[in-house]
C-alpha atoms as a PDB file:
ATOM      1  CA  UNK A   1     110.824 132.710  96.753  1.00  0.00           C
ATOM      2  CA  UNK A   2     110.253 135.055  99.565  1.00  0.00           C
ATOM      3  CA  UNK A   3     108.767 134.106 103.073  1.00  0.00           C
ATOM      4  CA  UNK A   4     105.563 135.899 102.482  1.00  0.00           C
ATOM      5  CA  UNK A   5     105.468 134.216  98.975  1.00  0.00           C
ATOM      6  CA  UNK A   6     106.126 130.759 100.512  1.00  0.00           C
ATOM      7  CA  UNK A   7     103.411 131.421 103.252  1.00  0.00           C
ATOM      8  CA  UNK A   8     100.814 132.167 100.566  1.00  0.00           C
ATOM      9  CA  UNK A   9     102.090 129.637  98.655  1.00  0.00           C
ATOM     10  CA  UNK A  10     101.433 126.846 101.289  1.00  0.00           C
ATOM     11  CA  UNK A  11      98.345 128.619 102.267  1.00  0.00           C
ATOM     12  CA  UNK A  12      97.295 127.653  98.596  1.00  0.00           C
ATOM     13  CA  UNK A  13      98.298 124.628  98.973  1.00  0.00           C
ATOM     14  CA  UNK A  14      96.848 123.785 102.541  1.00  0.00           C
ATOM     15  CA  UNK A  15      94.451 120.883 101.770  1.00  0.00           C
ATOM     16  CA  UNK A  16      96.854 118.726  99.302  1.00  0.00           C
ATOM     17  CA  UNK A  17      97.821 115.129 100.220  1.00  0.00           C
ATOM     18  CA  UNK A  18     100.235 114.885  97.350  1.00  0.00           C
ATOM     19  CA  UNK A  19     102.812 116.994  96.327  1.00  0.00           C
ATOM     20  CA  UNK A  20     106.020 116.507  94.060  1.00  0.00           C
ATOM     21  CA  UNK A  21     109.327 119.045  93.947  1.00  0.00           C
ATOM     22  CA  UNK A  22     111.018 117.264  92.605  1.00  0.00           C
ATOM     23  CA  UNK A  23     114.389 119.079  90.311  1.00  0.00           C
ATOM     24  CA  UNK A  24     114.006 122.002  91.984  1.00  0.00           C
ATOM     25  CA  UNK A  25     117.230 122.913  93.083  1.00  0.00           C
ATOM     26  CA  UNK A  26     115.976 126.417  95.176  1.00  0.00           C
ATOM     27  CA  UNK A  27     114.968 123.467  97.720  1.00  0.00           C
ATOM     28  CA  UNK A  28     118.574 122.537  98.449  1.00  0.00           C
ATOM     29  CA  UNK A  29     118.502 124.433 101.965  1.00  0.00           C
ATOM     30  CA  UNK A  30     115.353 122.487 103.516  1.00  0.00           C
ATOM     31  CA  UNK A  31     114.714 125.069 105.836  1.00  0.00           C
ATOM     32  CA  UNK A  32     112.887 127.825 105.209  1.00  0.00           C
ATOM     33  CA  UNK A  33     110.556 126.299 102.881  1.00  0.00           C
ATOM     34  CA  UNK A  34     110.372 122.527 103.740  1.00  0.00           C
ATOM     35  CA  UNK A  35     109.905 122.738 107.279  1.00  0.00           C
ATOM     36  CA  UNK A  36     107.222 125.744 106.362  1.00  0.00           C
ATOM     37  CA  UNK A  37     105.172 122.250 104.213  1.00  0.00           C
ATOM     38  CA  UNK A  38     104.787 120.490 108.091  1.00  0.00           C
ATOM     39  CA  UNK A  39     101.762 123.017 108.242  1.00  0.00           C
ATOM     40  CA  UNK A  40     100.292 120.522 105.249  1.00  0.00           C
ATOM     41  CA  UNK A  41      98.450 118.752 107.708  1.00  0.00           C
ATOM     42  CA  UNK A  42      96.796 116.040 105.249  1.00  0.00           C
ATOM     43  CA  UNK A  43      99.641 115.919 103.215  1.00  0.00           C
ATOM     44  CA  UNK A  44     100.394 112.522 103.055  1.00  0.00           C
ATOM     45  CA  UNK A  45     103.330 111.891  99.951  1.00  0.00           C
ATOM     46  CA  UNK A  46     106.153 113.944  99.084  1.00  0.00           C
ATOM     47  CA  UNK A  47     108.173 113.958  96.623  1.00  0.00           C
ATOM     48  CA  UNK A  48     111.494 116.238  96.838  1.00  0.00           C
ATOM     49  CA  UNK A  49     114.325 113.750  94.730  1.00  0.00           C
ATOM     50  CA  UNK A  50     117.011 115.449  92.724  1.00  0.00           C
ATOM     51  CA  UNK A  51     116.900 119.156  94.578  1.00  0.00           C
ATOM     52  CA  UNK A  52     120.699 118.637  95.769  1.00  0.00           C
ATOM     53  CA  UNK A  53     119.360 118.622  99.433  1.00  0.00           C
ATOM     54  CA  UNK A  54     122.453 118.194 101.452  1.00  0.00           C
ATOM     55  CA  UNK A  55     121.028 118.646 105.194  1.00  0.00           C
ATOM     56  CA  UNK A  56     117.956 118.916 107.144  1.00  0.00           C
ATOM     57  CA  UNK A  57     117.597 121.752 109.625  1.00  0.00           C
ATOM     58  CA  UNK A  58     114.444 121.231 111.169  1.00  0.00           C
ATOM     59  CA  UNK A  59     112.652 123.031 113.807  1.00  0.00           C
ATOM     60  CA  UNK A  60     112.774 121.487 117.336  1.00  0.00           C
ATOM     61  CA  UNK A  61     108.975 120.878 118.035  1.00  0.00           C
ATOM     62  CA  UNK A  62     106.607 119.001 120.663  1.00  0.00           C
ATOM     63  CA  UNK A  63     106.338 115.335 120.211  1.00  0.00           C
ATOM     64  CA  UNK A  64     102.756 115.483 120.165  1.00  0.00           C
ATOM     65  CA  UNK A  65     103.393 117.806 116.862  1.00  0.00           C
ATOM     66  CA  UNK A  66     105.926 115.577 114.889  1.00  0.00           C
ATOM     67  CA  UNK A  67     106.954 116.646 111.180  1.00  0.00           C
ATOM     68  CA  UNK A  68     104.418 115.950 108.573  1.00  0.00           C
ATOM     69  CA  UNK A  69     101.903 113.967 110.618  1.00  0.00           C
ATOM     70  CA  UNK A  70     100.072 112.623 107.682  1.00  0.00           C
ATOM     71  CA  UNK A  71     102.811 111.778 105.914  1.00  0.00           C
ATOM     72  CA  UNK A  72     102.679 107.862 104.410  1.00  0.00           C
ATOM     73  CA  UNK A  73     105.417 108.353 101.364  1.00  0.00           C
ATOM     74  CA  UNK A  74     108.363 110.380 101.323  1.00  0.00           C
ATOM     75  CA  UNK A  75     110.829 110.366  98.606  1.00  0.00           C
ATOM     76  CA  UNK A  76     114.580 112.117  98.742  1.00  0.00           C
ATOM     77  CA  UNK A  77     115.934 109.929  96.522  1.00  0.00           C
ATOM     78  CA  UNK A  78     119.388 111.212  94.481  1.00  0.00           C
ATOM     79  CA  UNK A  79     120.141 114.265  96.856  1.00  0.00           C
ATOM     80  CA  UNK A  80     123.254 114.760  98.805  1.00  0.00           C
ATOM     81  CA  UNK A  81     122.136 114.004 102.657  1.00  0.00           C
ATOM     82  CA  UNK A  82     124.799 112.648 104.156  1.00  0.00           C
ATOM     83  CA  UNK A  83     123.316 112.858 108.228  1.00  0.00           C
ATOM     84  CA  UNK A  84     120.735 110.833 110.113  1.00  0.00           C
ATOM     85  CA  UNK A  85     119.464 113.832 111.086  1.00  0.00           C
ATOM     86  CA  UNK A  86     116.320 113.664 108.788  1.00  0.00           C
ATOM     87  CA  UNK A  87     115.788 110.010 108.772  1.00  0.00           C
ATOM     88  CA  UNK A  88     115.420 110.278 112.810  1.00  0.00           C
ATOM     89  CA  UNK A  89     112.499 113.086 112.462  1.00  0.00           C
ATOM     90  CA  UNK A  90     110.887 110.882 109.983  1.00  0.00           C
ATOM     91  CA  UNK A  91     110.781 108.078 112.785  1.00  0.00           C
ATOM     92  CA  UNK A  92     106.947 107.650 111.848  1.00  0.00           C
ATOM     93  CA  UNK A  93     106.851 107.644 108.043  1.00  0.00           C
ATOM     94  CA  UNK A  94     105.665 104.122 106.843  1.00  0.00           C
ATOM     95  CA  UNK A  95     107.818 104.647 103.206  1.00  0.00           C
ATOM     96  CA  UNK A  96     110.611 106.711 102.744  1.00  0.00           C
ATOM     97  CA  UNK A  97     112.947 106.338  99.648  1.00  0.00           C
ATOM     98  CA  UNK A  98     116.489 107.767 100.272  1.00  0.00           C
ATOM     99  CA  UNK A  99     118.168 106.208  97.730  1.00  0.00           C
ATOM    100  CA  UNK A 100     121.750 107.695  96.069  1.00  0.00           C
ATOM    101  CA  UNK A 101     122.054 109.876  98.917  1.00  0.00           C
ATOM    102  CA  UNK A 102     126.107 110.928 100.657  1.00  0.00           C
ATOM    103  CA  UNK A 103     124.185 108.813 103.372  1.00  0.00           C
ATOM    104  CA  UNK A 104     125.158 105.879 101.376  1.00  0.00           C
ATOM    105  CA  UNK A 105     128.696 105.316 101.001  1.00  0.00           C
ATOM    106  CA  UNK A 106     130.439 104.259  97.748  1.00  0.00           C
ATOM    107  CA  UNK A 107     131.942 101.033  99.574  1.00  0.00           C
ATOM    108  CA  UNK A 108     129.600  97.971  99.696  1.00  0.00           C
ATOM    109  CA  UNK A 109     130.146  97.212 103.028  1.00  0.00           C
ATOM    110  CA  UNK A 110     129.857 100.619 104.560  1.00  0.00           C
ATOM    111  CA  UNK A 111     126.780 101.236 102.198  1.00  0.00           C
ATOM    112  CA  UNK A 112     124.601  98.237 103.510  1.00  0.00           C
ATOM    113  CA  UNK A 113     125.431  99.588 107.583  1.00  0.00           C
ATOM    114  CA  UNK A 114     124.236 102.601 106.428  1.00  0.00           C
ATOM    115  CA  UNK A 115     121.082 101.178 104.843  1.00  0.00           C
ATOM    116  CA  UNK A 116     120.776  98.940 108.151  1.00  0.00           C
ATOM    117  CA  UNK A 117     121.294 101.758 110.579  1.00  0.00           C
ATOM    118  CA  UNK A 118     118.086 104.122 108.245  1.00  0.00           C
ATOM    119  CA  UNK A 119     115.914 100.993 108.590  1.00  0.00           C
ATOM    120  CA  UNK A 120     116.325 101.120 112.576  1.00  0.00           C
ATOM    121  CA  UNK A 121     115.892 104.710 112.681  1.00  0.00           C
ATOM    122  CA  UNK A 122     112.316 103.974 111.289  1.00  0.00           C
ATOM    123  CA  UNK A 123     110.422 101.751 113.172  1.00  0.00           C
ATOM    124  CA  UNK A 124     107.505 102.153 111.667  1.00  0.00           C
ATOM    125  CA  UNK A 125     108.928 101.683 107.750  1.00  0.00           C
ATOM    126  CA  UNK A 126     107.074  99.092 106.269  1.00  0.00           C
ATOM    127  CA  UNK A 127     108.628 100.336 102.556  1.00  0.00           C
END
């Protein structure tokens, strides 16, 4: 999909507060299109698990403008993220599903830091 396409396309899309992606596997580089969604000011659940999204370049931006600032449920779950990188600009989520991510290390104890060290990164999780 094009930039002008994906403008239009979110333009469409501007007053949704649900929207699943999920198996979708042109969304594997989140930036252009995901951080282009942030404009979805009411959106408040996303759905993006099984796109093989392996990092998160988002755009620096204002604190007073944070990523998705509707956003109550985000799922990612069975990608390939493997930083914090995403879980840190998600700081104010309430619910965010990252299971079977590269974040999550095959060894038990490694696995359960990792899930301890998301859960801090979101203070505001309460799912």
């Amino acid at each position: 999909m094009t930039h002008d396409k994906q403008n239009i396309f979110v333009g469409h899309i501007k007053n949704s507060t649900n929207l699943s992606l999920s198996d979708n596997p042109t969304l594997k580089y989140w930036d252009p299109f995901i951080n282009r969604l942030k404009k979805l000011k009411l959106l408040q659940e996303l759905i993006i698990n099984s796109c093989g999204i392996d990092q998160a370049k988002t755009k620096k931006q204002k604190e007073s403008n944070k990523m998705f600032p509707s956003l109550k449920f985000l799922y990612m779950s069975h990608n390939k993220i493997s930083s914090f990188e995403l879980i840190n600009e998600l700081s104010s989520t309430p619910s965010v599903s990252v299971l079977q991510n590269s974040i999550y290390p095959s060894n038990q104890n490694e696995s359960e830091t990792a899930k301890q060290e998301t859960i801090a990164r979101l203070p505001n999780l309460t799912h």
